[in-house]
C-alpha atoms as a PDB file:
ATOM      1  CA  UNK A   1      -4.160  58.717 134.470  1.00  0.00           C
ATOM      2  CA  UNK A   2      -2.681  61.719 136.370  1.00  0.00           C
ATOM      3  CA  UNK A   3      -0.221  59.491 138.278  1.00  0.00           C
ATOM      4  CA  UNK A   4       1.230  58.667 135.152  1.00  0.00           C
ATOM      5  CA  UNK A   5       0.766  62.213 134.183  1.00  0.00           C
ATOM      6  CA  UNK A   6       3.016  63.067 137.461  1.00  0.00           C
ATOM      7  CA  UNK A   7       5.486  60.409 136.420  1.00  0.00           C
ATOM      8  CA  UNK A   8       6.039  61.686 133.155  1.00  0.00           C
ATOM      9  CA  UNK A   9       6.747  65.400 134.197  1.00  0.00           C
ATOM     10  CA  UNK A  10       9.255  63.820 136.986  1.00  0.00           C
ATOM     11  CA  UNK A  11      11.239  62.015 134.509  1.00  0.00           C
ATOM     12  CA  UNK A  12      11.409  64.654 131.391  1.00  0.00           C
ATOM     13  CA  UNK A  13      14.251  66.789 134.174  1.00  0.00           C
ATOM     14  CA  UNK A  14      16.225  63.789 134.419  1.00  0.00           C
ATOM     15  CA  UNK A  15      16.272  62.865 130.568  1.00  0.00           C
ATOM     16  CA  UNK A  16      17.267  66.220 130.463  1.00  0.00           C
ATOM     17  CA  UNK A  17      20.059  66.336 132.681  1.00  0.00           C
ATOM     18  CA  UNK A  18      21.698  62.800 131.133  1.00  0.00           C
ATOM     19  CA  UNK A  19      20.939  64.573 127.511  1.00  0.00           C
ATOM     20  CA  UNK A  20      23.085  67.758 129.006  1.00  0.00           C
ATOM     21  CA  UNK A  21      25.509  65.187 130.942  1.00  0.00           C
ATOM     22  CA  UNK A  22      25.960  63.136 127.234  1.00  0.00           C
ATOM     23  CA  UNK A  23      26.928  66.507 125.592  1.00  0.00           C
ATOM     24  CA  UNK A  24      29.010  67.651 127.856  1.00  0.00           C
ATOM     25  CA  UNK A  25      31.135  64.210 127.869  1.00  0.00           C
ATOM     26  CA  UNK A  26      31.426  64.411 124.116  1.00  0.00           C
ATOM     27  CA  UNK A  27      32.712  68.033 124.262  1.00  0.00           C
ATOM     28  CA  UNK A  28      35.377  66.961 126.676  1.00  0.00           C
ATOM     29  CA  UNK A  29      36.998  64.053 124.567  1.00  0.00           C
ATOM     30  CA  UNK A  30      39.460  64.755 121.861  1.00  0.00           C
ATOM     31  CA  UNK A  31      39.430  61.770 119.221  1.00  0.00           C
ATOM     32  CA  UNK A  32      43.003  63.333 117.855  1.00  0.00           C
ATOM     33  CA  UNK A  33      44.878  62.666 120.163  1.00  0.00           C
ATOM     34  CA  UNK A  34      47.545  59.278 119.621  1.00  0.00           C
ATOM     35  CA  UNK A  35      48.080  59.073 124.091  1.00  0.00           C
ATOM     36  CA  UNK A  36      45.215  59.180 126.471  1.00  0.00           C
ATOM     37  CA  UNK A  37      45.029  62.582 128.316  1.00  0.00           C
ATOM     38  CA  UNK A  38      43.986  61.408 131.578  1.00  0.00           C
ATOM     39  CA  UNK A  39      42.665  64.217 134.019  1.00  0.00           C
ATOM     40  CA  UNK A  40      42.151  63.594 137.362  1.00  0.00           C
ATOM     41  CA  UNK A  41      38.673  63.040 139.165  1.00  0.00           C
ATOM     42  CA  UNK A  42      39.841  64.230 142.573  1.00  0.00           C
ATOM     43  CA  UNK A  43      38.841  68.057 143.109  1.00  0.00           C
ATOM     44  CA  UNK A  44      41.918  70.253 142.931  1.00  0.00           C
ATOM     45  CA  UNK A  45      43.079  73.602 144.202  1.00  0.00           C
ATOM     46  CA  UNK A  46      45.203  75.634 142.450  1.00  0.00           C
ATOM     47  CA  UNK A  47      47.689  76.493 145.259  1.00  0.00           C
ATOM     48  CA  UNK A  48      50.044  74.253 147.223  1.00  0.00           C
ATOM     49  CA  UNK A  49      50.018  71.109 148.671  1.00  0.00           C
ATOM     50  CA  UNK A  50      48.773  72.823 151.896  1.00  0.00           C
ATOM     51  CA  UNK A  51      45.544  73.709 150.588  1.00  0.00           C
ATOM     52  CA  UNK A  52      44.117  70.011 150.434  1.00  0.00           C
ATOM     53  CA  UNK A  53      42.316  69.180 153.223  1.00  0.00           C
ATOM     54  CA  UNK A  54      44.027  66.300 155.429  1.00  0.00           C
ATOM     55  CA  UNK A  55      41.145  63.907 154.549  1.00  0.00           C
ATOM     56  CA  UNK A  56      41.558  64.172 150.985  1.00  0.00           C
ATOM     57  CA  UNK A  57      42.390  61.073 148.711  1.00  0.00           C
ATOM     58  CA  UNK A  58      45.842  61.456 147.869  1.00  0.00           C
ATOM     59  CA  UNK A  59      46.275  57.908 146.194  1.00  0.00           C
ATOM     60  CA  UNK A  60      47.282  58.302 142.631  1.00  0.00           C
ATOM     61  CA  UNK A  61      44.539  58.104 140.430  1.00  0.00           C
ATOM     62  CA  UNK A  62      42.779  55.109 139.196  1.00  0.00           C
ATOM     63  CA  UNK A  63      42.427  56.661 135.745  1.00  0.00           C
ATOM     64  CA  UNK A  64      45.961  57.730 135.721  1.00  0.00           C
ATOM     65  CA  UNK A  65      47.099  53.990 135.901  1.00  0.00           C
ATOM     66  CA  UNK A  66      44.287  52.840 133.419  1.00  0.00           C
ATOM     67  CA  UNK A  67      45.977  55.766 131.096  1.00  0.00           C
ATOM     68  CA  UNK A  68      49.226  54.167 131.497  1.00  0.00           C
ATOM     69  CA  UNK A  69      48.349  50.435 130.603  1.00  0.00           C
ATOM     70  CA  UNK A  70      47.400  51.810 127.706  1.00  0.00           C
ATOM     71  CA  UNK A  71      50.317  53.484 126.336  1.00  0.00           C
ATOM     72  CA  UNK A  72      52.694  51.315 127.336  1.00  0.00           C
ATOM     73  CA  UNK A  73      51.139  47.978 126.001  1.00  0.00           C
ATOM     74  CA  UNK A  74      53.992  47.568 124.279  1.00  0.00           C
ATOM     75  CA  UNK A  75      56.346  47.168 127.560  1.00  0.00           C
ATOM     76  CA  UNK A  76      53.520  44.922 129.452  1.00  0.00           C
ATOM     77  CA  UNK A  77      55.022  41.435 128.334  1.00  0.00           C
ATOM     78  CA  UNK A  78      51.436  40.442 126.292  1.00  0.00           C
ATOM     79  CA  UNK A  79      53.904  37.767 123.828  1.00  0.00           C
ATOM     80  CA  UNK A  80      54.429  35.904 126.854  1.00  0.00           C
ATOM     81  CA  UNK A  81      50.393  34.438 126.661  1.00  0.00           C
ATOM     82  CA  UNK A  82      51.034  32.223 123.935  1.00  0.00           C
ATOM     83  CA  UNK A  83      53.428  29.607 124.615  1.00  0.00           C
ATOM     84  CA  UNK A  84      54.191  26.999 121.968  1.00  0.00           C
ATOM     85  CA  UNK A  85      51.842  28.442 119.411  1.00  0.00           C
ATOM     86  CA  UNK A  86      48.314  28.620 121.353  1.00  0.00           C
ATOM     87  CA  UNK A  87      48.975  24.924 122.750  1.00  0.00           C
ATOM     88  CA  UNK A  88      49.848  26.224 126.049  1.00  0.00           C
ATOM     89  CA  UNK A  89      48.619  29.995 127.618  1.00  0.00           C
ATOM     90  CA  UNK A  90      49.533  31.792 130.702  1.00  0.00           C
ATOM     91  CA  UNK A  91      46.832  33.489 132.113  1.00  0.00           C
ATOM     92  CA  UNK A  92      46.416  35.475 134.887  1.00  0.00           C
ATOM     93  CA  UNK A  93      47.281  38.836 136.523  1.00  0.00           C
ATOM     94  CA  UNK A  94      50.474  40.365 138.224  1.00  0.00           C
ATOM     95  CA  UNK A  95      50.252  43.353 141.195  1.00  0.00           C
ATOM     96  CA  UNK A  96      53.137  44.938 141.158  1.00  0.00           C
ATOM     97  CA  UNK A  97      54.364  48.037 143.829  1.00  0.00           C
ATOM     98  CA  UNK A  98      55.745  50.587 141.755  1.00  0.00           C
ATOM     99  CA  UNK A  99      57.453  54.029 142.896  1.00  0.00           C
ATOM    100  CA  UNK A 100      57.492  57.041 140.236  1.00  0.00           C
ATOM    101  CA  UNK A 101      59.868  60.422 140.734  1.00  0.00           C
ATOM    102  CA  UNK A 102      58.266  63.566 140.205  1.00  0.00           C
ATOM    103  CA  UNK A 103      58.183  63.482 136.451  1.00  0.00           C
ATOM    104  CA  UNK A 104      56.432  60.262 136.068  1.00  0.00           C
ATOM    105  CA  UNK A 105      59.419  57.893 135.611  1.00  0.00           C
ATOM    106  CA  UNK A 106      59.688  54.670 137.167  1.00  0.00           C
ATOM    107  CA  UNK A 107      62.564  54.506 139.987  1.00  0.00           C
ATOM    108  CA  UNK A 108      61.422  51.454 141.503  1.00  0.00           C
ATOM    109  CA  UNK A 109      59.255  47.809 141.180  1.00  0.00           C
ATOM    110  CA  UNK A 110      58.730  45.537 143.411  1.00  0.00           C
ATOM    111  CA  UNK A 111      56.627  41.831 142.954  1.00  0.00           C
ATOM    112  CA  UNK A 112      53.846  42.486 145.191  1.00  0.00           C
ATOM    113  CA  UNK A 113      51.878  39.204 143.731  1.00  0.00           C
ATOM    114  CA  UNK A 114      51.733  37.115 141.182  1.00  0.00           C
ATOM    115  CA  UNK A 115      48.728  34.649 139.807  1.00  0.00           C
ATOM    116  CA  UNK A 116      49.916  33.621 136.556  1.00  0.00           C
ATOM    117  CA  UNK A 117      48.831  30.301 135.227  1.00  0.00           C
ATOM    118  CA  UNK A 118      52.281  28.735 134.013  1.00  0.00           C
ATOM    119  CA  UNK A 119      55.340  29.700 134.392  1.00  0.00           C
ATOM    120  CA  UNK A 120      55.162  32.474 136.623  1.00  0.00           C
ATOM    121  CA  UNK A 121      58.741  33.091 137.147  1.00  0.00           C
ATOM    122  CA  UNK A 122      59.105  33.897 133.642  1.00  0.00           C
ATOM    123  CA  UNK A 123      56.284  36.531 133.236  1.00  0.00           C
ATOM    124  CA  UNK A 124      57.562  38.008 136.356  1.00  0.00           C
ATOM    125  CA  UNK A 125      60.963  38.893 134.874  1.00  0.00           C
ATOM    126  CA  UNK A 126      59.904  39.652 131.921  1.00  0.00           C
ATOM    127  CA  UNK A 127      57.234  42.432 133.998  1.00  0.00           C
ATOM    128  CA  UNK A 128      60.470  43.419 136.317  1.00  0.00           C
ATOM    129  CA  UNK A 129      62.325  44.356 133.155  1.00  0.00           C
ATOM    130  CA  UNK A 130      59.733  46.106 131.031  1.00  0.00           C
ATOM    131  CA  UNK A 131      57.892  48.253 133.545  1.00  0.00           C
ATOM    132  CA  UNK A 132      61.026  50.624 134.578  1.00  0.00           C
ATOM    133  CA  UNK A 133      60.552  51.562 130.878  1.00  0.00           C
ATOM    134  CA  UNK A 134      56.985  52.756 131.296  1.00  0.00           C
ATOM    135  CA  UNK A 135      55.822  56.400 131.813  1.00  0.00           C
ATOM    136  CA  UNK A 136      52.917  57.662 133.751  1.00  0.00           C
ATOM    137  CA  UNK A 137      51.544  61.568 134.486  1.00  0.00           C
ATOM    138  CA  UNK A 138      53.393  62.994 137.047  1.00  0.00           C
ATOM    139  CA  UNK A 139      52.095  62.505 140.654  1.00  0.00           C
ATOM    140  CA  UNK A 140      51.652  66.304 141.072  1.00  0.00           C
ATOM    141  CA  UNK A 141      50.323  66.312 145.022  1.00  0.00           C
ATOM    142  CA  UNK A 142      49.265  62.691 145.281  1.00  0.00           C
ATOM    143  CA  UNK A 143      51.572  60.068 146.346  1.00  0.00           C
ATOM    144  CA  UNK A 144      54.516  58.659 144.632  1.00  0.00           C
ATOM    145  CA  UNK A 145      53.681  54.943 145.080  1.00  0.00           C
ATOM    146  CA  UNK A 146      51.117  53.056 143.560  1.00  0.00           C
ATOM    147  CA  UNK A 147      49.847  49.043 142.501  1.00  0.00           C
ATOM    148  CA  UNK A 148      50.526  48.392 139.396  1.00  0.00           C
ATOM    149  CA  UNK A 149      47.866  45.188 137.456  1.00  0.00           C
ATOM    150  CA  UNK A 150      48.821  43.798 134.717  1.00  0.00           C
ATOM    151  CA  UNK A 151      46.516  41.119 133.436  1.00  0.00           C
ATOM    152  CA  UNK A 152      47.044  38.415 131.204  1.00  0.00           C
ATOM    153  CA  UNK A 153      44.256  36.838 128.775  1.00  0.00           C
ATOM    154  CA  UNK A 154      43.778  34.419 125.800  1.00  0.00           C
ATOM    155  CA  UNK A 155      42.707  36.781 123.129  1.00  0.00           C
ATOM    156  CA  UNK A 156      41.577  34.185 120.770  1.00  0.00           C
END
């Protein structure tokens, strides 16, 4: 009985930190807003450039690109799944290498690969066309370049 006694006052701190963690995360969303806000996971220093240490992640951020898919769905060629109705479906994913200016803008895209079901030649253009029209966060201190998925799924 006073193991489970011990037990018990162990795990009341941790339900307590995930309650505090839980509150915390809801605090930090904002429901109103129509685009995702993404913020960055990496620690930060105010200053320059100079200040990050040289092992430091500068990749651009996961939840940057994640933000990005999401606001641009409309520029991610998704009416190119069905083909003749929902008798025919291209499924798959596309990696492509894309290079954004300081601002966020897309300069550059490049095919890096493609795994599309049918007619991948088609999706690909269609991707080569619509991406340069997509906006991300601005790369700030992190690199410029990044791999770009863009998945393709039956919804039905």
């Amino acid at each position: 009985m006073q193991r489970s006694a011990a037990r018990t006052s162990e795990i009341t701190p941790l339900l307590d930190i995930c309650r505090t963690f839980a509150i915390l995360l809801a605090l930090g969303c904002d429901s109103g807003e129509r685009q995702l806000r993404p913020k960055p996971t990496r620690a930060r220093d105010a200053g320059t450039v100079d200040a990050i240490t040289r092992d430091a992640d500068l990749s651009y951020p996961t939840e940057w690109i994640t933000a990005a898919t999401t606001n641009n769905i409309r520029h991610a060629c998704q009416q190119l799944i069905y083909k003749n109705g929902c008798r025919e479906i291209r499924t798959g994913h596309v990696d492509l290498d894309v290079t954004l200016d300081e601002r966020g803008r897309v300069v550059a895209v490049r095919t890096h690969m493609v795994r599309i079901s049918l007619d991948p030649g088609i999706v690909e253009k269609c991707l080569l066309r619509e991406v340069p029209k997509w906006r991300f966060h601005a790369p700030e201190h992190y690199t410029h370049e990044l791999v770009l998925t863009v998945r393709f799924a039956d919804m039905c």
